[in-house]
Protein backbone atom coordinates (compact mmCIF):
# COMPACT_ATOMS: atom_id res chain seq x y z
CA UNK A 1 10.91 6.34 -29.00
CA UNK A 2 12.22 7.29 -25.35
CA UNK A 3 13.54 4.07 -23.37
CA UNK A 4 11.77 4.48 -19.42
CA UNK A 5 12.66 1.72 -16.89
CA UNK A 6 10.75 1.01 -13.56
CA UNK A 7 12.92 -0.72 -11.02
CA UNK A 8 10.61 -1.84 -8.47
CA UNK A 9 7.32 -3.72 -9.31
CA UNK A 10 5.62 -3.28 -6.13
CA UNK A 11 1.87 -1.05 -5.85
CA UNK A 12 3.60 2.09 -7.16
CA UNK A 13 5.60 0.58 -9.71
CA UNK A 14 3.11 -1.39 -11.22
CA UNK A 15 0.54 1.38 -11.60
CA UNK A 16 2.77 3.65 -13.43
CA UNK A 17 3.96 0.50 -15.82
CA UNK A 18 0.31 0.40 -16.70
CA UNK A 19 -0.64 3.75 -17.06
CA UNK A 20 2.83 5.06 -19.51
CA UNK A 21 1.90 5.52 -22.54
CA UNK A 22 3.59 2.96 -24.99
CA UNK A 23 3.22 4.39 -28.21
CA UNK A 24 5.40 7.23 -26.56
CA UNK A 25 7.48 5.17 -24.09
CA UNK A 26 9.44 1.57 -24.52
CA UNK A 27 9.10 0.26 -20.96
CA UNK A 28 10.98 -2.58 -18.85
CA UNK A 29 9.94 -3.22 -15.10
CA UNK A 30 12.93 -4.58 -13.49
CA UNK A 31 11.88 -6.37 -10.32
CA UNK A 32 13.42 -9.35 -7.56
CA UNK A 33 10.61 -9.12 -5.95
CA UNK A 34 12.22 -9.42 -2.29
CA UNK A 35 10.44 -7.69 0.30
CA UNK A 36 8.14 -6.09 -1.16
CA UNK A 37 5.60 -4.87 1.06
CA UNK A 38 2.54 -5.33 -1.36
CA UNK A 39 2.76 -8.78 -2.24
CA UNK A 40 2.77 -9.40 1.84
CA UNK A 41 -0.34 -6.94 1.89
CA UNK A 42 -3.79 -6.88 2.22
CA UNK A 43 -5.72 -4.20 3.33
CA UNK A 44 -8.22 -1.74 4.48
CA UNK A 45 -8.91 1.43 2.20
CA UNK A 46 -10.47 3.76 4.65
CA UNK A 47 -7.92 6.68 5.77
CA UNK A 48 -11.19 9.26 5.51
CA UNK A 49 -11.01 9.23 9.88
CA UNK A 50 -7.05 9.10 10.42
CA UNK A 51 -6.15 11.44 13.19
CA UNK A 52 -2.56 11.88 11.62
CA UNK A 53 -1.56 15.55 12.01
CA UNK A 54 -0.21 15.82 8.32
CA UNK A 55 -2.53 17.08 6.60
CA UNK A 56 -0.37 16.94 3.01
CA UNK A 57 -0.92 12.72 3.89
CA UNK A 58 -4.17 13.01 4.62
CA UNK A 59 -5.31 14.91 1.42
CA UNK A 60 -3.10 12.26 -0.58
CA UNK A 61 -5.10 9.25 1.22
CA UNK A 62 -8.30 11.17 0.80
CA UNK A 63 -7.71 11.69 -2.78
CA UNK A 64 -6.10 7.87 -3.49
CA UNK A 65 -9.23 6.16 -2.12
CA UNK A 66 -10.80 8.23 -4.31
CA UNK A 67 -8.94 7.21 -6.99
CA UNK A 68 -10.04 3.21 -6.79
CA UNK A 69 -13.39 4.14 -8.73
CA UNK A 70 -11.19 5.35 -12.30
CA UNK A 71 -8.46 1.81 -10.82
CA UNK A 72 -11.20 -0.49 -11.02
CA UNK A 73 -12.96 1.13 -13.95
CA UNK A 74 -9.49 1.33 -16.05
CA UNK A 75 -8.71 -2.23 -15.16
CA UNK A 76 -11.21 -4.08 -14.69
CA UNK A 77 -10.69 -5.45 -11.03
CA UNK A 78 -12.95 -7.67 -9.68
CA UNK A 79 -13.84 -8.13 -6.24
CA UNK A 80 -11.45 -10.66 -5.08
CA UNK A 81 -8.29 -7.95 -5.66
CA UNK A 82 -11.05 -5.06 -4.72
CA UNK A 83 -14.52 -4.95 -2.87
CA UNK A 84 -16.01 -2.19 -1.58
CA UNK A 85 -16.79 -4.37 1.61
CA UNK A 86 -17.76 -1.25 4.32
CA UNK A 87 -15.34 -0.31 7.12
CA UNK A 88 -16.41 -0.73 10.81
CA UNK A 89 -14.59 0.82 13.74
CA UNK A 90 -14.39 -0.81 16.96
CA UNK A 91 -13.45 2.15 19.57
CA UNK A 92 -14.62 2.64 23.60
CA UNK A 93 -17.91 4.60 23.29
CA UNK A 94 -16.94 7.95 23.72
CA UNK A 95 -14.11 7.95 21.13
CA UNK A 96 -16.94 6.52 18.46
CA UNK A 97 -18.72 9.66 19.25
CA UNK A 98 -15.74 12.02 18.74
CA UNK A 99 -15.44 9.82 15.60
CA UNK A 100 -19.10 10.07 14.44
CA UNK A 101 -18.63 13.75 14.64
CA UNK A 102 -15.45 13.69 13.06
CA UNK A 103 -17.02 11.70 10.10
CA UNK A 104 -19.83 14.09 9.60
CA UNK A 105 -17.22 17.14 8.94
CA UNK A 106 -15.06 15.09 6.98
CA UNK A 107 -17.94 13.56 4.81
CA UNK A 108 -18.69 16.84 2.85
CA UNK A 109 -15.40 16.82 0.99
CA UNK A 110 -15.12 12.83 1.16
CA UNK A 111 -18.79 11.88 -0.22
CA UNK A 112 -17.09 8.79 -1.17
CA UNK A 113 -16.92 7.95 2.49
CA UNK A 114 -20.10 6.58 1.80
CA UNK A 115 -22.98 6.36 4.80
CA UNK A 116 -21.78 6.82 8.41
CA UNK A 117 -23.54 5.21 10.86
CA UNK A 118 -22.95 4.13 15.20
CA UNK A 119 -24.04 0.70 15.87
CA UNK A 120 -24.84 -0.42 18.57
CA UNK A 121 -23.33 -3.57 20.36
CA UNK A 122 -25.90 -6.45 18.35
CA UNK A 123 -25.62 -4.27 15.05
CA UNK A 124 -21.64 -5.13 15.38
CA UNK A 125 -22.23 -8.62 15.55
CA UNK A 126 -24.86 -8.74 13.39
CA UNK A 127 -22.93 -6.91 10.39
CA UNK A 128 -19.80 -9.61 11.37
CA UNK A 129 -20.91 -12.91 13.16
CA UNK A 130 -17.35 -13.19 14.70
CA UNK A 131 -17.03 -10.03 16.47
CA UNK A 132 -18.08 -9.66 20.07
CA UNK A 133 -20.90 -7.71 20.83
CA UNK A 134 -19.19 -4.36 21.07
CA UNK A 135 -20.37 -0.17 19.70
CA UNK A 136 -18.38 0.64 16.67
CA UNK A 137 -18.78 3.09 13.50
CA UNK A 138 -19.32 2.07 9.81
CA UNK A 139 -18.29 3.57 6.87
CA UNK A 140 -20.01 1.87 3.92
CA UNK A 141 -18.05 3.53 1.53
CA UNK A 142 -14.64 1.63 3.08
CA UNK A 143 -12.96 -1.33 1.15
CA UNK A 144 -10.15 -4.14 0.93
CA UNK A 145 -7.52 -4.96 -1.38
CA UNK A 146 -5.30 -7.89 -2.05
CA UNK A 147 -2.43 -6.84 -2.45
CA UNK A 148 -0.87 -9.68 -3.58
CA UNK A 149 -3.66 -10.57 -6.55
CA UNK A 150 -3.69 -6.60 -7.22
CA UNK A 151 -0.12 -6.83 -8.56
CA UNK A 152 -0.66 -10.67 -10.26
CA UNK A 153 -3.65 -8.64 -12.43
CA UNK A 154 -1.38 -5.89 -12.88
CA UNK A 155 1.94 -7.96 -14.16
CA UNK A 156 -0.36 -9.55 -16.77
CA UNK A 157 -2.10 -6.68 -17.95
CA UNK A 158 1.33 -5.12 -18.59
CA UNK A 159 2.67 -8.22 -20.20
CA UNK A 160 -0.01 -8.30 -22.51
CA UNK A 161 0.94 -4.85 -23.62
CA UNK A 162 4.27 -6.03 -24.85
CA UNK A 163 6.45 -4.00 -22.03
CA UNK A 164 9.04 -6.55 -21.34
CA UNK A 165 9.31 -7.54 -17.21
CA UNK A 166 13.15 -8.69 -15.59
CA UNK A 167 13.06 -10.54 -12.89
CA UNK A 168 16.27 -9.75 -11.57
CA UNK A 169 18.29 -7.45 -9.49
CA UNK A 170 19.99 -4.01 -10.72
CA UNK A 171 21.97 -1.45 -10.23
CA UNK A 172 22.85 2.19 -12.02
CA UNK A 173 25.30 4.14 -13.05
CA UNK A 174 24.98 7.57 -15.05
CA UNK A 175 27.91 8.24 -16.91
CA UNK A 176 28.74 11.52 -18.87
CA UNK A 177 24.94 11.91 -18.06
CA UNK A 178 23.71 9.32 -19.91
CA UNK A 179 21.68 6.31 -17.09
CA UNK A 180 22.61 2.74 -17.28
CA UNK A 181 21.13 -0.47 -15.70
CA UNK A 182 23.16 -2.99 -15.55
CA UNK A 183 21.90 -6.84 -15.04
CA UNK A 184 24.16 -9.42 -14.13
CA UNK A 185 25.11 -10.12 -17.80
CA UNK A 186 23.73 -6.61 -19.69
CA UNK A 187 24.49 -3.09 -19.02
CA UNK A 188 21.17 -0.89 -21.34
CA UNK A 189 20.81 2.79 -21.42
CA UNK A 190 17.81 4.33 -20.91
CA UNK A 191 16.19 7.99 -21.03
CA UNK A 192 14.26 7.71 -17.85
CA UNK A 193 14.29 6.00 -14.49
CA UNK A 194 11.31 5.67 -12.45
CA UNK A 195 12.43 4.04 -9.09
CA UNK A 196 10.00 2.58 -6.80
CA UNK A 197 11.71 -0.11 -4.63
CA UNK A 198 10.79 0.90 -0.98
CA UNK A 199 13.51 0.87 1.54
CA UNK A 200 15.90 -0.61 -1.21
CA UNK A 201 15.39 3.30 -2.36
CA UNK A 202 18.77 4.24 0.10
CA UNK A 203 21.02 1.62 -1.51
CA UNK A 204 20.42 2.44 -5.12
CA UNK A 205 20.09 6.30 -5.04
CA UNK A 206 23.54 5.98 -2.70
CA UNK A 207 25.25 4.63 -6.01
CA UNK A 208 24.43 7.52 -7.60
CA UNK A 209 25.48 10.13 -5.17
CA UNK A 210 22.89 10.92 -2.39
CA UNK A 211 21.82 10.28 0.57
CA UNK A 212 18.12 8.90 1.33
CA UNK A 213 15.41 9.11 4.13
CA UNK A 214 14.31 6.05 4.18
CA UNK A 215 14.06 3.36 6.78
CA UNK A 216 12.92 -0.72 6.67
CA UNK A 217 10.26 -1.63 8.88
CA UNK A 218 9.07 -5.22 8.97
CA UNK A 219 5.49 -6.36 8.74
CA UNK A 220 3.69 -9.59 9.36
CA UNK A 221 0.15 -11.09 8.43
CA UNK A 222 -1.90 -14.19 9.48
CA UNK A 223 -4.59 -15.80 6.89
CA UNK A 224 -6.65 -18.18 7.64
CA UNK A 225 -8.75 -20.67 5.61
CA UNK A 226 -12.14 -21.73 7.17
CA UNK A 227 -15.62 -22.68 6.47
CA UNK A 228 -17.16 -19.10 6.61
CA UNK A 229 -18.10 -19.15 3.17
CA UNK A 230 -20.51 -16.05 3.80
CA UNK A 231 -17.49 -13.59 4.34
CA UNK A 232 -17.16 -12.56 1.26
CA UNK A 233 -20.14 -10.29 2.63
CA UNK A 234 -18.37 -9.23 5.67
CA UNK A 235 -17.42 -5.90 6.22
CA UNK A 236 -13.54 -5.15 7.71
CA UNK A 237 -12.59 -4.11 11.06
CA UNK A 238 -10.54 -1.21 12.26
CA UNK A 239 -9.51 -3.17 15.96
CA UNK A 240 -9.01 -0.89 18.50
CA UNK A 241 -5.27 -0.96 18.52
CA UNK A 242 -2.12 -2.36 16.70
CA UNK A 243 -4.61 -5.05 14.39
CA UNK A 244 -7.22 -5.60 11.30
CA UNK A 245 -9.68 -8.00 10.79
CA UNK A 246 -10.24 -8.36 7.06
CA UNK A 247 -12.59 -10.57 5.67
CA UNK A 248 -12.25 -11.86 1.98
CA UNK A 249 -14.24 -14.66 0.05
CA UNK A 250 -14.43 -18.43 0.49
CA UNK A 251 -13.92 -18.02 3.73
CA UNK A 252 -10.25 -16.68 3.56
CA UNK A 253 -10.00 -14.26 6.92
CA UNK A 254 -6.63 -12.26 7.37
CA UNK A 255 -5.48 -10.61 10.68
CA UNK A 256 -2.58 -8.34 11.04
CA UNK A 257 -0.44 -6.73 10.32
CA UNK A 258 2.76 -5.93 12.44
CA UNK A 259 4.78 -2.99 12.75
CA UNK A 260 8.44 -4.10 13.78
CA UNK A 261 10.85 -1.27 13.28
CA UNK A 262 13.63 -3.66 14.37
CA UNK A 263 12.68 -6.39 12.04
CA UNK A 264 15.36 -4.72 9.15
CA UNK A 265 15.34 -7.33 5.97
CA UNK A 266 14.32 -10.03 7.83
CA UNK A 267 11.48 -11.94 5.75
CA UNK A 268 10.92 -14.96 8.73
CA UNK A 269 8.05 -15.73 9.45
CA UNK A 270 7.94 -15.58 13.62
CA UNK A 271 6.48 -17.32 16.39
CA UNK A 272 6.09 -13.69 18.83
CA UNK A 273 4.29 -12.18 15.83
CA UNK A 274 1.73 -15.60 15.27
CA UNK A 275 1.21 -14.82 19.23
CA UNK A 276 0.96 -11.12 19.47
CA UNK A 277 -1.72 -10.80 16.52
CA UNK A 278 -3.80 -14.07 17.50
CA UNK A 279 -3.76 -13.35 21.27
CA UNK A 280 -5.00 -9.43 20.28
CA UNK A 281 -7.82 -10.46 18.06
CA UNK A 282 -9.11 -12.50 20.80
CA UNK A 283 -9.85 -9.90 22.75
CA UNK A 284 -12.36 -9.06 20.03
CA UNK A 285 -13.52 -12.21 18.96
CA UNK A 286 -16.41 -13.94 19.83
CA UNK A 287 -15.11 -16.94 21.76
CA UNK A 288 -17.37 -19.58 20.20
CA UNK A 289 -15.71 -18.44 16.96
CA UNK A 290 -11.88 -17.71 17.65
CA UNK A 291 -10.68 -21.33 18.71
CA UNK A 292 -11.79 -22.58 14.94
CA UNK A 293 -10.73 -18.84 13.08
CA UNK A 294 -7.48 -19.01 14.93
CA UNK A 295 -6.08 -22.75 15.40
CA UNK A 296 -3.61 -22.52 12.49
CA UNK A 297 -2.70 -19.71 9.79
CA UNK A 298 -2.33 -21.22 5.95
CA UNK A 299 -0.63 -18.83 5.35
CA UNK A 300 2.21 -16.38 6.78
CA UNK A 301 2.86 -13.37 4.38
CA UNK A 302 6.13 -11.41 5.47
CA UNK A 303 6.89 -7.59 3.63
CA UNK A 304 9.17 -4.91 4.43
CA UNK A 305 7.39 -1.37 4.23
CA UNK A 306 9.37 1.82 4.05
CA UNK A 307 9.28 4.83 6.53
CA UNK A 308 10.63 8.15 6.61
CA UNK A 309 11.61 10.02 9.48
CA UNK A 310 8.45 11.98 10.04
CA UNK A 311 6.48 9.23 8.15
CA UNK A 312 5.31 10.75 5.23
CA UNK A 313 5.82 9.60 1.89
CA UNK A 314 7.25 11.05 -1.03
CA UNK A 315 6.96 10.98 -5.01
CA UNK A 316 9.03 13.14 -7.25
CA UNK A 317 11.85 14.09 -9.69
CA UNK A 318 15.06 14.67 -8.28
CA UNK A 319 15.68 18.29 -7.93
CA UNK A 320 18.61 18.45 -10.14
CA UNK A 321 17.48 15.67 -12.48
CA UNK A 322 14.16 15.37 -13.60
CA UNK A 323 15.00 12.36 -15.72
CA UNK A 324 14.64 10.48 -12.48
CA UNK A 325 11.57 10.25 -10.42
CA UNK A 326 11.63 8.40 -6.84
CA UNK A 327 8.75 7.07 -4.53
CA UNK A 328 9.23 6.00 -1.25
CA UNK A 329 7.93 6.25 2.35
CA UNK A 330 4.62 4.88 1.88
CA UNK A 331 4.71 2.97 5.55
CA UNK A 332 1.22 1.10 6.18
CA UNK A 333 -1.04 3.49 3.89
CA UNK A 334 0.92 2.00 0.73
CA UNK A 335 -2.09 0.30 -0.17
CA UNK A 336 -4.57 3.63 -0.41
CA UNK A 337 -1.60 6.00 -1.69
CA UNK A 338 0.47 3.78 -3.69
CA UNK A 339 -2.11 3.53 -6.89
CA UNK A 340 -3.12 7.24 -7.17
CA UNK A 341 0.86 7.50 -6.69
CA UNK A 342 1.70 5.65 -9.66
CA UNK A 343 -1.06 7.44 -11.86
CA UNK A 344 0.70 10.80 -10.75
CA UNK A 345 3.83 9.55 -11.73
CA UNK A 346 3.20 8.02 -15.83
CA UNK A 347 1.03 11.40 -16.07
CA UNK A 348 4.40 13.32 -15.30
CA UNK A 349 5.74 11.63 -18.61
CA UNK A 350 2.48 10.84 -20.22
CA UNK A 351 2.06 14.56 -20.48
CA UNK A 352 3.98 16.59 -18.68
CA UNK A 353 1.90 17.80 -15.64
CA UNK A 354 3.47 17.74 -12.28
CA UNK A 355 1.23 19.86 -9.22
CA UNK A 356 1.33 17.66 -6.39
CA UNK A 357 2.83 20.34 -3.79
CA UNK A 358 -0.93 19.66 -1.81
CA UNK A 359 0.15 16.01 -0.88
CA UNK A 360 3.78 16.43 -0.03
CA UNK A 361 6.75 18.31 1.43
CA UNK A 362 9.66 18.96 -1.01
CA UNK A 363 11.75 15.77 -2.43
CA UNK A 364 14.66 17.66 -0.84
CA UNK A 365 13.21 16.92 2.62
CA UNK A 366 13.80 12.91 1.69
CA UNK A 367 16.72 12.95 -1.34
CA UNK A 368 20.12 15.02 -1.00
CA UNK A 369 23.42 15.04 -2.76
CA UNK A 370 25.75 13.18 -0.98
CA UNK A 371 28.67 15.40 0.21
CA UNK A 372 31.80 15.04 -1.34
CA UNK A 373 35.17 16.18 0.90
């Protein structure tokens, strides 16, 4: 049987664990779990309206939202990781009209989109009680994921298949062609690598001789615990802006998140980012509502994402060794792309089939030797 290790247990990594085949494959996740952007995360699955020019990303966000019918179906997520809560867009008039249009084109290959409708000021409010009265645009067919609770019911469903998780920090080595991960106290050879640890991508691909496109941003997110105990039913909110409003059950309501490109490795939680994102809700909030939604955050979750240098991600075996496939890039659509990613990925070893030239640019555009004088 063929030894496969995933280094990296974030969205992607976790996926793939899950979907390799283990009567073919003996699997190990190594993961330290620092960083990692989806155990910070929660967010909106709606990219069908993104006005992003790359259409490769757009056609891999399209198809990963998709993709959450067969995810939940597979493995049995409930709503509290997954809800298909409905997706309203708070924009100036005119832009919801460009958008309403946009929506109607977009719909026919995107039926998963769901109903599109333009509400009016009340219909906002009415849909979400803490919202101002403002026009907006709903997509029913939009939805939210934990990311933290996605990976929790990931991690046990792969620990109930036997495939062993290490909760520490590697690094590789190939020697006379043959790839190594070494532990602090084991070095283990294994067939196949499947690398999915964000930014840390640069660092460990470096070891092995090439350089990486691959950046750390820093991202920040405010929850809240209050006695809203009907927003479970709530819909989330696209602000209009650098913010989300995203409602989950029990009265749980998260705001964020931040995009610091300056923020490097640096998981503290900070007082500018508790401003910027309560202050900017406000401006949406009804006020009788935001003094008791915003007075104090229970909780501050802190992830570093990974970017590229024209922000697109990428998912692939390395050109000149297809024993090794990398992901990376993901930036804030991790959440949509990073499943359907992962599925891509175990059905490259599950069975061979690799065709995802419609979603991406070459790996060569991200991963390069490293050039030796």
């Amino acid at each position: 049987m063929k030894k496969i290790a995933i280094i990296g247990g974030g969205i992607i990594g976790l996926t793939a664990t899950n979907y390799l085949d283990t009567d073919k494959f003996d699997i190990t996740l190594f993961d330290d779990g620092l960083g990692q952007a989806t155990k910070a995360s929660a967010g909106i699955i709606s990219p069908w309206l993104s006005k992003r020019r790359n259409k490769k990303w757009y056609q891999l966000a399209k198809d990963g939202a998709k993709f959450y019918q067969k995810l939940i179906e597979d493995f049995q997520l409930d709503e509290t990781i997954y809800k298909k809560s409905g997706t309203i867009i708070i924009r100036p008039q005119k832009n919801l009209d460009d958008l309403f249009e946009l929506a109607k084109e977009r719909l026919i290959d995107a039926p998963e989109m769901g109903q599109v409708e333009l509400l009016s000021p009340s219909q906002t409010k009415e849909q979400l009680p803490l919202l101002k009265e403002m026009p907006s645009l709903k997509l029913s067919g939009g939805g939210r994921l934990d990311g933290l609770k996605y990976l929790e019911k990931m991690s046990q469903l792969a620990s109930s298949k036997g495939i062993q998780i290490v909760n520490e920090k590697v690094s590789i080595e190939e020697i006379d062609g043959k790839l190594h991960i070494l532990t602090k106290d084991k070095r283990e050879e294994f067939d196949y690598l499947i690398l999915t640890v964000g930014p840390h991508l640069k660092d460990i691909l470096l070891n092995l001789g090439y350089e990486t496109d691959i950046r750390p941003q820093k991202g920040q997110l405010l929850s809240f615990e209050t006695n809203l105990k009907e927003s479970n039913d709530w819909p989330v909110v696209v602000l209009d802006g650098e913010a989300d409003l995203i409602p989950f059950s029990e009265g749980n309501i998260l705001i964020g998140a931040t995009h610091e490109n300056d923020g490097g490795w640096d998981l503290t939680p900070t007082e500018d980012a508790y401003n910027f994102l309560t202050e900017y809700s406000k401006g949406f909030l009804d006020e009788s509502k935001s003094d008791e939604l915003l007075s104090s955050p229970s909780d501050f979750r802190v992830g570093t994402r990974a970017y590229t240098s024209d922000f697109a991600p990428f998912f692939a075996p390395l050109e000149d060794n297809e024993k090794i496939v990398a992901a990376s890039g993901l930036g804030s659509s991790g959440l949509t792309t990073g499943p359907y990613m992962g599925y891509l990925i175990a059905d490259y070893f599950n069975n061979g089939n690799w065709d995802t030239e419609e979603y991406q640019k070459s790996i060569s555009n991200y991963i390069k030797k490293k050039n030796v004088d």
